[in-house]
PDB file of N, CA and C in Angstrom:
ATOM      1  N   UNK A   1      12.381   3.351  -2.148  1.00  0.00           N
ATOM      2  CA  UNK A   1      12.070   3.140  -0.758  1.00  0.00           C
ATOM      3  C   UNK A   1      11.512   1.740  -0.548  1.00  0.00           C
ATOM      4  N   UNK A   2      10.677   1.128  -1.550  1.00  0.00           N
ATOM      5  CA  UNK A   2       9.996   0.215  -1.008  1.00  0.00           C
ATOM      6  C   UNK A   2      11.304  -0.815  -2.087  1.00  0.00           C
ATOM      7  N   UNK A   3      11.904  -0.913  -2.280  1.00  0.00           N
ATOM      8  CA  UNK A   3      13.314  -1.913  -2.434  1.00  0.00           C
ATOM      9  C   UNK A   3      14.106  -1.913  -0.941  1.00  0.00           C
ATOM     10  N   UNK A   4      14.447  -0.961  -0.702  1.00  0.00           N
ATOM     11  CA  UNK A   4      15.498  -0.686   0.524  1.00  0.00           C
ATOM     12  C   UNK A   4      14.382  -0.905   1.820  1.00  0.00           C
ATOM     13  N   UNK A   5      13.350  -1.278   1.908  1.00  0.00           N
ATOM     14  CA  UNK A   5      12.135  -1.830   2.450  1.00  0.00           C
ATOM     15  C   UNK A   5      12.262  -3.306   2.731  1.00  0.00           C
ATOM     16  N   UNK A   6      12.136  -3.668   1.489  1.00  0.00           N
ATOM     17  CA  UNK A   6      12.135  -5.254   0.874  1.00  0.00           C
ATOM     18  C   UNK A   6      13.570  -5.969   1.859  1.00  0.00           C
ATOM     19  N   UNK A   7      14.518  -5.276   1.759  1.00  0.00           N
ATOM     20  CA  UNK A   7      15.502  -5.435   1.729  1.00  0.00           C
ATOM     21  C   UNK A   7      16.244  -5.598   3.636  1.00  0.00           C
ATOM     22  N   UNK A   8      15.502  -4.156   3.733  1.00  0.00           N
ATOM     23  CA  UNK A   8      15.446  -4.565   5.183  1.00  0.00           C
ATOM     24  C   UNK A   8      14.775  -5.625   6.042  1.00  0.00           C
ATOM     25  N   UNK A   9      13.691  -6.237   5.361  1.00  0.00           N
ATOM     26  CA  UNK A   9      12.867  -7.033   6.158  1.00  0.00           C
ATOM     27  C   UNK A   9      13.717  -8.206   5.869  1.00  0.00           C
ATOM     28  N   UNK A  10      13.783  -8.644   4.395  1.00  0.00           N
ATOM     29  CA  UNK A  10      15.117  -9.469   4.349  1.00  0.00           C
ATOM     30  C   UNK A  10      16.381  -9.933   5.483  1.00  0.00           C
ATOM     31  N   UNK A  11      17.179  -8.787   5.041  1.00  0.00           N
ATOM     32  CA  UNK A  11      18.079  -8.871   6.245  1.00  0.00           C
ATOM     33  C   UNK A  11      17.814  -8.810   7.927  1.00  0.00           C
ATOM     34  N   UNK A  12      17.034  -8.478   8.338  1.00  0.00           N
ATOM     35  CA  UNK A  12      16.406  -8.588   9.569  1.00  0.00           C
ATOM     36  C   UNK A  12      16.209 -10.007   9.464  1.00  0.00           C
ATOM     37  N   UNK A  13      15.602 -10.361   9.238  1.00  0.00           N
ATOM     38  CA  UNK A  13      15.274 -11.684   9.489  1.00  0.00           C
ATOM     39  C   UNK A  13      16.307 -12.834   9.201  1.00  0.00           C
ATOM     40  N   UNK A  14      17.065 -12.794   8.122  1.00  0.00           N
ATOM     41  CA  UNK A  14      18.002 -13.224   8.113  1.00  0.00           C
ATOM     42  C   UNK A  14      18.962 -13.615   9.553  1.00  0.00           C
ATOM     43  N   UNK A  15      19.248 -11.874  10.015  1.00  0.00           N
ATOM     44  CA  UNK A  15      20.510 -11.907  11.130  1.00  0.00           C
ATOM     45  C   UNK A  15      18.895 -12.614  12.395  1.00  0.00           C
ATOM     46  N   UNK A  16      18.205 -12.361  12.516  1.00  0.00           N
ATOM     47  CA  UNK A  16      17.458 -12.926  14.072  1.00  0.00           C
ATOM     48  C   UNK A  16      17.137 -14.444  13.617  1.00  0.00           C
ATOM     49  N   UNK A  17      17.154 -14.912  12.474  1.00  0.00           N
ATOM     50  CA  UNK A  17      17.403 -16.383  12.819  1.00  0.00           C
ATOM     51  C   UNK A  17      18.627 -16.989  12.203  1.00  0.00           C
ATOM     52  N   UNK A  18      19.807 -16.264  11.881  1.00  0.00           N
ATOM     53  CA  UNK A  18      21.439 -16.524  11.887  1.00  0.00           C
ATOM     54  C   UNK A  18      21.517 -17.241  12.967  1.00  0.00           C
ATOM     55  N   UNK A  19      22.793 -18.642  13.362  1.00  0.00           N
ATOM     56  CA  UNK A  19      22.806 -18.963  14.231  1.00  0.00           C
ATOM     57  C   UNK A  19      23.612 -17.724  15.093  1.00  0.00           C
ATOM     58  N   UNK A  20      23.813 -18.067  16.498  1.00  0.00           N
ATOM     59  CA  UNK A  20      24.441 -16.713  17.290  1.00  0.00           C
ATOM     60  C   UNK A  20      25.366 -17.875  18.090  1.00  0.00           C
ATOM     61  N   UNK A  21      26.278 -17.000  19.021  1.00  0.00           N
ATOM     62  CA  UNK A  21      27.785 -17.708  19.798  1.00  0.00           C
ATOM     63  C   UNK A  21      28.995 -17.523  18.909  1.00  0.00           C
ATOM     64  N   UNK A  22      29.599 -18.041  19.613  1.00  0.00           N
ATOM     65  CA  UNK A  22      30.944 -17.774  19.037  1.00  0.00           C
ATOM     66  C   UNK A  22      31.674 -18.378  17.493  1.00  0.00           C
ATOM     67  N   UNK A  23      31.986 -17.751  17.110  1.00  0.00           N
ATOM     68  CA  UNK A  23      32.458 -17.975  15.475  1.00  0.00           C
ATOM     69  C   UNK A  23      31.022 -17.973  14.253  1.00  0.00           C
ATOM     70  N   UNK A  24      29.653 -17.483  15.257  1.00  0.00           N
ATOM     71  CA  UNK A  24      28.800 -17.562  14.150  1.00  0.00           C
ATOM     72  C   UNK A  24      29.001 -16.393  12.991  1.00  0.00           C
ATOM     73  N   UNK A  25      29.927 -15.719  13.263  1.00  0.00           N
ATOM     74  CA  UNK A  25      30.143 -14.566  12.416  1.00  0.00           C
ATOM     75  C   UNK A  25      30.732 -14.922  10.932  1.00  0.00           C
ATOM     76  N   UNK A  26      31.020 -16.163  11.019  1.00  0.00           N
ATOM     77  CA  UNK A  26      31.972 -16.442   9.943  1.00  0.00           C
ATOM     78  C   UNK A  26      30.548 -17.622   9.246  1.00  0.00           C
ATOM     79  N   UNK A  27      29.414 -17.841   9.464  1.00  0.00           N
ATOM     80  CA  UNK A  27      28.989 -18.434   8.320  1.00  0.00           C
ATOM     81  C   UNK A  27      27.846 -17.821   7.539  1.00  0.00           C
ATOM     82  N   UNK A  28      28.279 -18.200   6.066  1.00  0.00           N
ATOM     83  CA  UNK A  28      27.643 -17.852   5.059  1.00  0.00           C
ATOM     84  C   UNK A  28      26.235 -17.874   4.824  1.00  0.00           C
ATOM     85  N   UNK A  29      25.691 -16.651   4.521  1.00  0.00           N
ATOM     86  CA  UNK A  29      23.967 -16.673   4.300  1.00  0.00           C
ATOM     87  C   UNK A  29      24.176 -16.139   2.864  1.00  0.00           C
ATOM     88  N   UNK A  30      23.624 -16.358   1.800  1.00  0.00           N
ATOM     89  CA  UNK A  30      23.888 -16.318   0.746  1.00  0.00           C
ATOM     90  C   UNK A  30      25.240 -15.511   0.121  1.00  0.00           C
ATOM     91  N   UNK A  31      25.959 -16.096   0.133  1.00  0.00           N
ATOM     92  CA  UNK A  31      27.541 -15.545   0.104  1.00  0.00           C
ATOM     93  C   UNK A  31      27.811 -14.201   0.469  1.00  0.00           C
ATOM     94  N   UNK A  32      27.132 -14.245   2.127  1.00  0.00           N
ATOM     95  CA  UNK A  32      27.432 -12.939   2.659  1.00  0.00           C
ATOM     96  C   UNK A  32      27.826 -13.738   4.226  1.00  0.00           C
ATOM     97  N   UNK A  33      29.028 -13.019   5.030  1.00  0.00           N
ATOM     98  CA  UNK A  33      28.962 -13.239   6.460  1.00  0.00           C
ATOM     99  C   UNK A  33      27.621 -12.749   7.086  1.00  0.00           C
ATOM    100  N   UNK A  34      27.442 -13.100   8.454  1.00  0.00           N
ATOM    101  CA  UNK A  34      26.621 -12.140   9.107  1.00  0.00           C
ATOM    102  C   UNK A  34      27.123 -10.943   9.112  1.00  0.00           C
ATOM    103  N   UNK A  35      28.103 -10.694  10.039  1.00  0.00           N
ATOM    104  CA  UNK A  35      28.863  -9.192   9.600  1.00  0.00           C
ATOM    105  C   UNK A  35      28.300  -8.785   8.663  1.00  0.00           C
ATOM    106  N   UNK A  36      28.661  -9.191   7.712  1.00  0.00           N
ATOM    107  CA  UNK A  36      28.587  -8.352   6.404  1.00  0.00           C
ATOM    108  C   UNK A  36      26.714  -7.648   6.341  1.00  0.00           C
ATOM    109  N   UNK A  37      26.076  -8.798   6.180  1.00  0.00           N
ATOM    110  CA  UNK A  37      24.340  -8.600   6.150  1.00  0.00           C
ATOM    111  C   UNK A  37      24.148  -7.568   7.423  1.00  0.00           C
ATOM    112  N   UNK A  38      24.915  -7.856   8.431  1.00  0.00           N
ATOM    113  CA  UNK A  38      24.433  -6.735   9.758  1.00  0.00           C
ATOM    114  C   UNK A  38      24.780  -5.451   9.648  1.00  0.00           C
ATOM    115  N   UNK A  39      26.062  -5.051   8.889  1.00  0.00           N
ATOM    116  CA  UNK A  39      26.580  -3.329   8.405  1.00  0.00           C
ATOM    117  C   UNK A  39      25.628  -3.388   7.223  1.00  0.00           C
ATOM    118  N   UNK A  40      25.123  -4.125   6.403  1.00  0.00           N
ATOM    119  CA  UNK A  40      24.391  -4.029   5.175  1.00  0.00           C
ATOM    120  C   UNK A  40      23.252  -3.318   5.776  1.00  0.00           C
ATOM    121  N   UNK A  41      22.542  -3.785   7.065  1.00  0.00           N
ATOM    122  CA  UNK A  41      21.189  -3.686   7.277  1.00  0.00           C
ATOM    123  C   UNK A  41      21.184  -2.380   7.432  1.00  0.00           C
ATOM    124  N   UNK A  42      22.540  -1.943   8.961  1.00  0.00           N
ATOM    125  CA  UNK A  42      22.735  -1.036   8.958  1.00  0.00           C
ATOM    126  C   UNK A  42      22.772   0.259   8.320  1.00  0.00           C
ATOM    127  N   UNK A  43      23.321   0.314   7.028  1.00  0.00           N
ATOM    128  CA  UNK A  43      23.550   1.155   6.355  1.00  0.00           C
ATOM    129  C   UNK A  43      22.346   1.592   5.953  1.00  0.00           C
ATOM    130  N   UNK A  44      21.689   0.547   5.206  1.00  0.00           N
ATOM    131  CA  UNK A  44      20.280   1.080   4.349  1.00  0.00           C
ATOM    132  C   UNK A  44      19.436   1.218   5.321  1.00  0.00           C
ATOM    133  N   UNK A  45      19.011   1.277   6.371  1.00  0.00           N
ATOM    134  CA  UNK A  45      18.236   2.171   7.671  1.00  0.00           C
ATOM    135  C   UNK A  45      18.232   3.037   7.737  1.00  0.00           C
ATOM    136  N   UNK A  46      20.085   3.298   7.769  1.00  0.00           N
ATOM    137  CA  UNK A  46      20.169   5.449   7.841  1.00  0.00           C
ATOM    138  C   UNK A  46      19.866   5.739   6.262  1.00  0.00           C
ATOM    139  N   UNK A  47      19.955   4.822   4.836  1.00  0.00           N
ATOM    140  CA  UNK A  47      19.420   5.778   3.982  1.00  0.00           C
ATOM    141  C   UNK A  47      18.056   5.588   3.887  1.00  0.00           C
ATOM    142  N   UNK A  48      17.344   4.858   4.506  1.00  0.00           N
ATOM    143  CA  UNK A  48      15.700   4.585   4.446  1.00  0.00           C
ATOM    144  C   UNK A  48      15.688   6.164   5.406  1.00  0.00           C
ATOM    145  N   UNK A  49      16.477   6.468   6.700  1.00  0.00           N
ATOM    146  CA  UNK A  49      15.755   7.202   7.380  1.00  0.00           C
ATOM    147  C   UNK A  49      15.924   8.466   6.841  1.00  0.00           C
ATOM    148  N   UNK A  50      17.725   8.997   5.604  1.00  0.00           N
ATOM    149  CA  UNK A  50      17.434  10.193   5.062  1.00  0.00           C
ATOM    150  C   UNK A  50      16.945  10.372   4.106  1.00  0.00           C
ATOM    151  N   UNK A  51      16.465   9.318   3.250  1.00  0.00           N
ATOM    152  CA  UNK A  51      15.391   9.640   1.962  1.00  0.00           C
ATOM    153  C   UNK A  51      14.051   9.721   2.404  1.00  0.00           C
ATOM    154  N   UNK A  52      13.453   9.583   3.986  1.00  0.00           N
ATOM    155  CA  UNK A  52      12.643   9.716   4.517  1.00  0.00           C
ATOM    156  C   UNK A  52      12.315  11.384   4.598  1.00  0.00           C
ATOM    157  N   UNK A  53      13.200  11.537   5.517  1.00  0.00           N
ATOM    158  CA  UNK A  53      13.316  12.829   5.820  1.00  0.00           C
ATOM    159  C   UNK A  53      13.898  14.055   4.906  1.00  0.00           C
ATOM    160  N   UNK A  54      14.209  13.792   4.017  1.00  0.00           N
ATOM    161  CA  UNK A  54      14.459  14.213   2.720  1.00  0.00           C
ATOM    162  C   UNK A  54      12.975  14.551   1.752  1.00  0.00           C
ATOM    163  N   UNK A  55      12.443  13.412   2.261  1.00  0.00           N
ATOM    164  CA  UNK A  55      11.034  13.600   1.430  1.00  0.00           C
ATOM    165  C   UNK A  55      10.157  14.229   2.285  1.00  0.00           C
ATOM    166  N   UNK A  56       9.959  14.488   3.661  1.00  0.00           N
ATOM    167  CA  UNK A  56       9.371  15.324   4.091  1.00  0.00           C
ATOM    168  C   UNK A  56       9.387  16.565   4.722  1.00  0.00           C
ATOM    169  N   UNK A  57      10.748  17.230   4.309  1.00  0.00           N
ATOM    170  CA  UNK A  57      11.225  18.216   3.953  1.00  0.00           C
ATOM    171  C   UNK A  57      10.716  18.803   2.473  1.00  0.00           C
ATOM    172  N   UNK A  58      11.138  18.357   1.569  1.00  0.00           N
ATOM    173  CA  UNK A  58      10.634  18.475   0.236  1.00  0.00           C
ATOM    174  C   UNK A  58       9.035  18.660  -0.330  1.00  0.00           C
ATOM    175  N   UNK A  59       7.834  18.279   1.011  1.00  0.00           N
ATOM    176  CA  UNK A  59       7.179  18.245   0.693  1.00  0.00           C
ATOM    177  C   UNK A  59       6.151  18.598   1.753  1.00  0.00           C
ATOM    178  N   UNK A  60       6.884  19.393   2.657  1.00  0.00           N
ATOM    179  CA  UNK A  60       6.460  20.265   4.022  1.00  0.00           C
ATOM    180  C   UNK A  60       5.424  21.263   3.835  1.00  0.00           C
ATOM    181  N   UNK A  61       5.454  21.897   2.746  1.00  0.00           N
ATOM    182  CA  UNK A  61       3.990  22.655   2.374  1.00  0.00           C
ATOM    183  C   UNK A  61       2.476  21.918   2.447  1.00  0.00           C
ATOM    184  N   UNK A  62       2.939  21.128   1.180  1.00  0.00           N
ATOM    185  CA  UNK A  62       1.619  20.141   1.207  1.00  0.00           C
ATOM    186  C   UNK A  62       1.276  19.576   2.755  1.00  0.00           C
ATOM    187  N   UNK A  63       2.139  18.515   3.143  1.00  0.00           N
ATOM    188  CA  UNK A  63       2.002  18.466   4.441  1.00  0.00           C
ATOM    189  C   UNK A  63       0.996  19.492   5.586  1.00  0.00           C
ATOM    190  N   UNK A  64       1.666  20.262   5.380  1.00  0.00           N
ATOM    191  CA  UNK A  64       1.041  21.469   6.294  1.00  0.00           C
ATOM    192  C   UNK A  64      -0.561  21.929   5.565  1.00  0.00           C
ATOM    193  N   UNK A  65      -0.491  22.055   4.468  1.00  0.00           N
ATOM    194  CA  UNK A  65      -2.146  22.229   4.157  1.00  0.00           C
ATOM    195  C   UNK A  65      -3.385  20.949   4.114  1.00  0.00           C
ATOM    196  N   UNK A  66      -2.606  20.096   3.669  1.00  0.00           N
ATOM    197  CA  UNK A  66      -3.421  18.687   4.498  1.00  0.00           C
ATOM    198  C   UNK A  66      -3.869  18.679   5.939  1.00  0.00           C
ATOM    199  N   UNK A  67      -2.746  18.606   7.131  1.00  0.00           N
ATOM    200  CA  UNK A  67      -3.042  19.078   8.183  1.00  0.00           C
ATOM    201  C   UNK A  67      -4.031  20.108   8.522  1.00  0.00           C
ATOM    202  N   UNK A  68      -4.092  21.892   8.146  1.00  0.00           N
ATOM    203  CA  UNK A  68      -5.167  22.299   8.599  1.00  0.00           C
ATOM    204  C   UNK A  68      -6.121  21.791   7.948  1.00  0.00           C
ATOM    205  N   UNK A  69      -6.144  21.306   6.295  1.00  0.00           N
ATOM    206  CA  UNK A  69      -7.748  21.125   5.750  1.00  0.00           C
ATOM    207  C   UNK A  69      -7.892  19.894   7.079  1.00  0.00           C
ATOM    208  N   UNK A  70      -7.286  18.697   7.679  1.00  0.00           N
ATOM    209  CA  UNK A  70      -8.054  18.101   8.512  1.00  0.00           C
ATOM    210  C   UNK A  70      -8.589  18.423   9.606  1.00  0.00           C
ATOM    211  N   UNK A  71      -7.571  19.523  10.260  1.00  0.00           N
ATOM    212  CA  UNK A  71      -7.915  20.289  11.578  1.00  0.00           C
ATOM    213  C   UNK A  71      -9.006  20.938  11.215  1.00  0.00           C
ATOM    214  N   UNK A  72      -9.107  21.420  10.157  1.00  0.00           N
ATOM    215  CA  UNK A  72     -10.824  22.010   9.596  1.00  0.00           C
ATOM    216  C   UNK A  72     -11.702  21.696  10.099  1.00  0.00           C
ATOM    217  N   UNK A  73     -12.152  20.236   9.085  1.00  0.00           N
ATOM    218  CA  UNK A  73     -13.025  19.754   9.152  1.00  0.00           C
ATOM    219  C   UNK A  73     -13.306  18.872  10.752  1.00  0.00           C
ATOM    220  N   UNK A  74     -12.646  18.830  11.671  1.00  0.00           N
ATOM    221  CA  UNK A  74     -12.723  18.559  12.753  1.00  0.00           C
ATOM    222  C   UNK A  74     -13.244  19.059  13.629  1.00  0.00           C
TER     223      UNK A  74
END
């Protein structure tokens, strides 16, 4: 997670200071198009968001007894 993290902040930043207009699609940021870095970013978002949710599924019990012990003590 915290690679595909790394990775996103990377590419984010990359494409918002890529130049933009017409034909900027075609130049190279480390031998990648923009295109390319922008479906890249894309992609690893939806698996940041199902190894997310994957993990808190997997770990929905705990979750839930954390929660009341805090609602407890409240």
């Amino acid at each position: 997670m915290l690679i595909m993290g790394v990775f996103q902040a990377v590419s984010g930043l990359l494409l918002f200071f890529a130049p933009r207009g017409r034909g900027s699609g075609n130049v190279l940021l480390f031998g990648l198009t923009k295109h390319t870095w922008s479906d890249y970013h894309k992609y690893v978002g939806l698996v940041i968001i199902a190894v997310a949710v994957l993990h808190f599924i997997l770990n929905w019990r705990m979750f839930v007894k954390e929660l009341r012990a805090l609602l407890k003590r409240s």
